[in-house]
C-alpha atoms as a PDB file:
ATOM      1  CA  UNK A   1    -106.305   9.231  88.167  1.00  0.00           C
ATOM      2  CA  UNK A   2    -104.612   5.980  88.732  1.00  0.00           C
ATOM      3  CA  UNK A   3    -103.923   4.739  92.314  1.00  0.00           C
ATOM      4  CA  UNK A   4    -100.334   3.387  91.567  1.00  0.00           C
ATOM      5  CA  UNK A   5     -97.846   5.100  89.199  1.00  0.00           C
ATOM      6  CA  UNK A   6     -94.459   2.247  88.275  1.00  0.00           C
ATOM      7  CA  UNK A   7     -91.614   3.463  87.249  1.00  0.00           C
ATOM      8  CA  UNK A   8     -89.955   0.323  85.036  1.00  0.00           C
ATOM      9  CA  UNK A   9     -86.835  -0.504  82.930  1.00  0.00           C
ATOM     10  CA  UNK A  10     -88.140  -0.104  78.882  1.00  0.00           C
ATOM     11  CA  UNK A  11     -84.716  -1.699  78.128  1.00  0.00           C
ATOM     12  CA  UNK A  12     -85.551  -4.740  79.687  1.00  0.00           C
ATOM     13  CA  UNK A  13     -87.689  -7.271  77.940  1.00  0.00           C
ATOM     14  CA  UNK A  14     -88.957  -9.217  81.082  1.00  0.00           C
ATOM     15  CA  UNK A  15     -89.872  -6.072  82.353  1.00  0.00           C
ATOM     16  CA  UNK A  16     -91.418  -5.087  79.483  1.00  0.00           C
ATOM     17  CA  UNK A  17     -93.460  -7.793  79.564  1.00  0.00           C
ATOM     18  CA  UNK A  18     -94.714  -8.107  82.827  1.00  0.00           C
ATOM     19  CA  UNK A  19     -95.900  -4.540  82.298  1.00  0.00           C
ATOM     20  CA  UNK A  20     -97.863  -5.701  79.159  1.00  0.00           C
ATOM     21  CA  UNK A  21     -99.218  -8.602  81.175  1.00  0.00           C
ATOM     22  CA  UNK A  22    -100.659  -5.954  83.885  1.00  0.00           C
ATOM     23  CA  UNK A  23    -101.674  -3.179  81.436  1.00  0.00           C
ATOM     24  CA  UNK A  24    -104.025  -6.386  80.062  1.00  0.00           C
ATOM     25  CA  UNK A  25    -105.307  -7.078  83.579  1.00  0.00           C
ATOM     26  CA  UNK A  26    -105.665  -3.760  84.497  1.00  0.00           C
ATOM     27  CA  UNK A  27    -109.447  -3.546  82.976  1.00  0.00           C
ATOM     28  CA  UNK A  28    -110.532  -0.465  85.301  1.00  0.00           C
ATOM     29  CA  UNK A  29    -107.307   1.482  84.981  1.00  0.00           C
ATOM     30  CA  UNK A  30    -105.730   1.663  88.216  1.00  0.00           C
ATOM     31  CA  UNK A  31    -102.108   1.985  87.018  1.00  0.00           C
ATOM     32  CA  UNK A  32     -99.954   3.967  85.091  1.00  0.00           C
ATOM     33  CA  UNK A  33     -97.064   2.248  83.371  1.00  0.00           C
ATOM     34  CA  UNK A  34     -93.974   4.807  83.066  1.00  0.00           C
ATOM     35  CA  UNK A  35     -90.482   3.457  81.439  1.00  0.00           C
ATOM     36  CA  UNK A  36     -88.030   5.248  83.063  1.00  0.00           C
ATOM     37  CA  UNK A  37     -85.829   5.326  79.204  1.00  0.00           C
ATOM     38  CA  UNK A  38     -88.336   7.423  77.567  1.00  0.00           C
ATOM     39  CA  UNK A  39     -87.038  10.695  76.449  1.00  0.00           C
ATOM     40  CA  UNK A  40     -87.887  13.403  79.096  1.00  0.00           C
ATOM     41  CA  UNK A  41     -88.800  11.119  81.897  1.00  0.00           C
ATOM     42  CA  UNK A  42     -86.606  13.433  84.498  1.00  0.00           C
ATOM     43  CA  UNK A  43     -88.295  16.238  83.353  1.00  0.00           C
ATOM     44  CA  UNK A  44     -91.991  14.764  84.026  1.00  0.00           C
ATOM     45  CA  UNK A  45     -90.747  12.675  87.082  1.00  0.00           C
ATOM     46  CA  UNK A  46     -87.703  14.951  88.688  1.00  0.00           C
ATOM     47  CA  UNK A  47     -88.742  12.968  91.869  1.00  0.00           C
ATOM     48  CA  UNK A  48     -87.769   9.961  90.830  1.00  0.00           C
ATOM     49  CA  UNK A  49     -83.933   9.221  90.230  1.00  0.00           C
ATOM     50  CA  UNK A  50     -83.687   6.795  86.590  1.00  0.00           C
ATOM     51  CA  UNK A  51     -80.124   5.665  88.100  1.00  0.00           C
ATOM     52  CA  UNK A  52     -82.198   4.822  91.639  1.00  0.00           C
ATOM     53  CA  UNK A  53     -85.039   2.919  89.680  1.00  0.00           C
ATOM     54  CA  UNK A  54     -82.925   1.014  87.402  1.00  0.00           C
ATOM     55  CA  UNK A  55     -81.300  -0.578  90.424  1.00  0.00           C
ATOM     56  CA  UNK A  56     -84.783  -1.327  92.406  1.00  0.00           C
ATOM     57  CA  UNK A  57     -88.725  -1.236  90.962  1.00  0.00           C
ATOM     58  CA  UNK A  58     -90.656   2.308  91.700  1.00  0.00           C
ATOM     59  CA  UNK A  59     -94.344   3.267  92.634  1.00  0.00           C
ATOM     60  CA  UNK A  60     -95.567   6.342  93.620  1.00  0.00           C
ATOM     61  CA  UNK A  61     -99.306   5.549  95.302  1.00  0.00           C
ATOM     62  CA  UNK A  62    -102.281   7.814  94.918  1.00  0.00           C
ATOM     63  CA  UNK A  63    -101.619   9.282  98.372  1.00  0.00           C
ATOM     64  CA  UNK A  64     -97.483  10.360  97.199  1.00  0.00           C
ATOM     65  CA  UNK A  65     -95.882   6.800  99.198  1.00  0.00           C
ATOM     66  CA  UNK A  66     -93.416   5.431  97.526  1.00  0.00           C
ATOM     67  CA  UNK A  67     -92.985   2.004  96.962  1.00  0.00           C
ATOM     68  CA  UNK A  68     -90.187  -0.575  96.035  1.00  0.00           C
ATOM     69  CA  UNK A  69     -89.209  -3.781  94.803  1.00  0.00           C
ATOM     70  CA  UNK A  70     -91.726  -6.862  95.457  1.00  0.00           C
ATOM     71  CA  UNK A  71     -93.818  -3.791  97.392  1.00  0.00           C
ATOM     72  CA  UNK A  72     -94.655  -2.120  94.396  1.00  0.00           C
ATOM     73  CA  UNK A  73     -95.212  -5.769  92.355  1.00  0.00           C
ATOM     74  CA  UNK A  74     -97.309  -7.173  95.073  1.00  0.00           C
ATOM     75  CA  UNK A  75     -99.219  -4.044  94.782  1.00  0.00           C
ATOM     76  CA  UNK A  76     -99.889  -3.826  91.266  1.00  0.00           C
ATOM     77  CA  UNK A  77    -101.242  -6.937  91.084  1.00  0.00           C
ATOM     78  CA  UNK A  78    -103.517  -6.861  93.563  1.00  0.00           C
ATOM     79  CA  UNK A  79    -104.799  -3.820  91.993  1.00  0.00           C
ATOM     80  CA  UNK A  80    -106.169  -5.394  89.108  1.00  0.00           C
ATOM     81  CA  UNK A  81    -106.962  -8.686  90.912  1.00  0.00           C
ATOM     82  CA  UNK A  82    -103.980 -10.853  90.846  1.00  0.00           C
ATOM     83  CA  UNK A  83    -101.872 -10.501  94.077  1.00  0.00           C
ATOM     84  CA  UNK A  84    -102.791 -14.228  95.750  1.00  0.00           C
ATOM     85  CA  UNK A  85     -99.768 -15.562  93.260  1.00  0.00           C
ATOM     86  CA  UNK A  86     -97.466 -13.155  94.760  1.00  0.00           C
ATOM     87  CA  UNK A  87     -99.275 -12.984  97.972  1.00  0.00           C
ATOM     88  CA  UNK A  88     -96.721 -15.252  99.555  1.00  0.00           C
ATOM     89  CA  UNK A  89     -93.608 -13.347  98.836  1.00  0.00           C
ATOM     90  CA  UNK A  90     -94.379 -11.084 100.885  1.00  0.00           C
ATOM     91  CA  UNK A  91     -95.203 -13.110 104.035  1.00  0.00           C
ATOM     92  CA  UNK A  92     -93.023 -12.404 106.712  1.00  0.00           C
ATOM     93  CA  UNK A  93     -90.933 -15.812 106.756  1.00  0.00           C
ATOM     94  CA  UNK A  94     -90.445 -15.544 103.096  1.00  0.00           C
ATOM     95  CA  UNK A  95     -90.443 -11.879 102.684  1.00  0.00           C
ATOM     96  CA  UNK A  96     -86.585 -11.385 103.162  1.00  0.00           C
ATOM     97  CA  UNK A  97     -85.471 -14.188 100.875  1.00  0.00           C
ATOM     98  CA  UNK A  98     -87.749 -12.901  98.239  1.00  0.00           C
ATOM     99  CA  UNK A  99     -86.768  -9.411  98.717  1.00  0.00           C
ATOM    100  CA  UNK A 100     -82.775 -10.665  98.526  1.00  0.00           C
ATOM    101  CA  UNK A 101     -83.528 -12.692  95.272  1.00  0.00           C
ATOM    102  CA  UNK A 102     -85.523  -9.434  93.968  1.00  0.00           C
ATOM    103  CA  UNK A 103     -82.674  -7.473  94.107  1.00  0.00           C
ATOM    104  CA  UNK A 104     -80.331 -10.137  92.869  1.00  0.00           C
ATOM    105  CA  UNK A 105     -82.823 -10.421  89.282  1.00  0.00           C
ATOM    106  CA  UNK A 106     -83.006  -6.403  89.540  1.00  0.00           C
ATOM    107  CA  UNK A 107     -78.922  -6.222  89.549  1.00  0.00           C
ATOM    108  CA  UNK A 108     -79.301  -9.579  86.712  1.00  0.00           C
ATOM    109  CA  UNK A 109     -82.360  -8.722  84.687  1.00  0.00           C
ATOM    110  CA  UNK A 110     -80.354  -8.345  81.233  1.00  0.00           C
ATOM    111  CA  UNK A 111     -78.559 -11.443  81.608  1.00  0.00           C
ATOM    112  CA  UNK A 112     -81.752 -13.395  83.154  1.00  0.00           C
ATOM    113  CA  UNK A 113     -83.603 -11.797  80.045  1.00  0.00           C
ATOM    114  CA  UNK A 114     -81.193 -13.267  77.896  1.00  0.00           C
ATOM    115  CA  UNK A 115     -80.952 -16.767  79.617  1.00  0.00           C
ATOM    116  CA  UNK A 116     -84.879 -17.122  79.370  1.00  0.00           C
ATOM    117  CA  UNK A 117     -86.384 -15.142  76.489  1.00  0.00           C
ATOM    118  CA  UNK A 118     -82.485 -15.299  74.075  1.00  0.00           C
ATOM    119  CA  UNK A 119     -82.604 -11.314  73.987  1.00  0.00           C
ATOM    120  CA  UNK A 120     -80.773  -9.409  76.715  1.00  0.00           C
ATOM    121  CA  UNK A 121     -82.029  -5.647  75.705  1.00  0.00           C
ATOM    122  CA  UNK A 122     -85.041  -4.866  73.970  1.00  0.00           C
ATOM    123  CA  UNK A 123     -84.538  -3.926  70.469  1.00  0.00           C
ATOM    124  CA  UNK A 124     -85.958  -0.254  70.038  1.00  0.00           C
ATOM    125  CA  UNK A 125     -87.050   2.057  72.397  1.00  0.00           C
ATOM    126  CA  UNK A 126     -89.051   5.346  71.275  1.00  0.00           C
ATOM    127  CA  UNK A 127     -92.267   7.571  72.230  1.00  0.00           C
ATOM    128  CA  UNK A 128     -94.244   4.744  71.775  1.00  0.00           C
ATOM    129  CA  UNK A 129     -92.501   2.306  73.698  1.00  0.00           C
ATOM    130  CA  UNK A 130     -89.926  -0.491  73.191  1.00  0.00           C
ATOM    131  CA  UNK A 131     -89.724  -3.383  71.089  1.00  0.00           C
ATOM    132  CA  UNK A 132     -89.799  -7.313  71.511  1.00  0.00           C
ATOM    133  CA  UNK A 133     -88.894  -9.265  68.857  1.00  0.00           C
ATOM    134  CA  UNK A 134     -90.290  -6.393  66.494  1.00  0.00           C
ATOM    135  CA  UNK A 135     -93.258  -6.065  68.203  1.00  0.00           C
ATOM    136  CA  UNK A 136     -94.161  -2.939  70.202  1.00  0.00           C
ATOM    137  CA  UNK A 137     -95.115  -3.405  73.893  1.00  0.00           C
ATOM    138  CA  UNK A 138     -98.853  -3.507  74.366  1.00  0.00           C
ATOM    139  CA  UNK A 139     -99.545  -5.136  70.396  1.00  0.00           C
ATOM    140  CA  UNK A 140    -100.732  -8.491  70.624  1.00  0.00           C
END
């Protein structure tokens, strides 16, 4: 069992990718990567709202807390090893600027996708995933 479930947008191709950059760090499987588009995701998570985590990042922990925002990104990456480079954002000086700007990219991320990768959607989502540029997430 993994000790941090996230609940992401599949629609969303920085998303998309930062969950392919921590399923490839996460070497001793301590998360569990769930797109909140897939088909029957309220049936298999009626505790989670889609509408509620497409507006703000969800994680359920191992022990049923649930997490948003930088909370559950700080997390995840310091489950598989990585959290110093986030680390700061969560200091308490920094903490609510980061958390404002969070939500600002959260309410943005199609148009911020667009700006920085020239695709604002992903192109295809199915039971396998979505796709970048053709490729599915989690090919190299």
């Amino acid at each position: 069992m993994s000790e941090l479930t996230l609940y992401y947008d599949g629609y969303c191709p920085l998303c998309v990718r930062e969950m392919d950059h921590l399923r490839k760090a996460d070497q001793a499987g301590r998360l569990t990567l769930v797109d909140i588009q897939q088909e029957g995701f309220t049936e298999r998570y009626p505790h989670i709202d889609p509408q509620a985590a497409s507006t703000i990042l969800h994680a359920d922990t191992v022990d049923g807390e649930l997490l948003l925002g930088l909370d559950v990104t700080y997390r995840a990456w310091s489950l598989v090893g990585r959290g110093f480079w986030i680390a700061p954002l969560r200091w308490p000086v920094i903490r609510w600027f980061a958390d404002k700007a969070y939500l600002w990219f959260a309410r943005n991320r199609y148009k911020v996708s667009g700006w920085l990768t020239g695709q604002q959607r992903c192109d295809t989502c199915g039971p396998q995933g979505c796709s970048i540029d053709g490729k599915k997430q989690g090919d190299n």
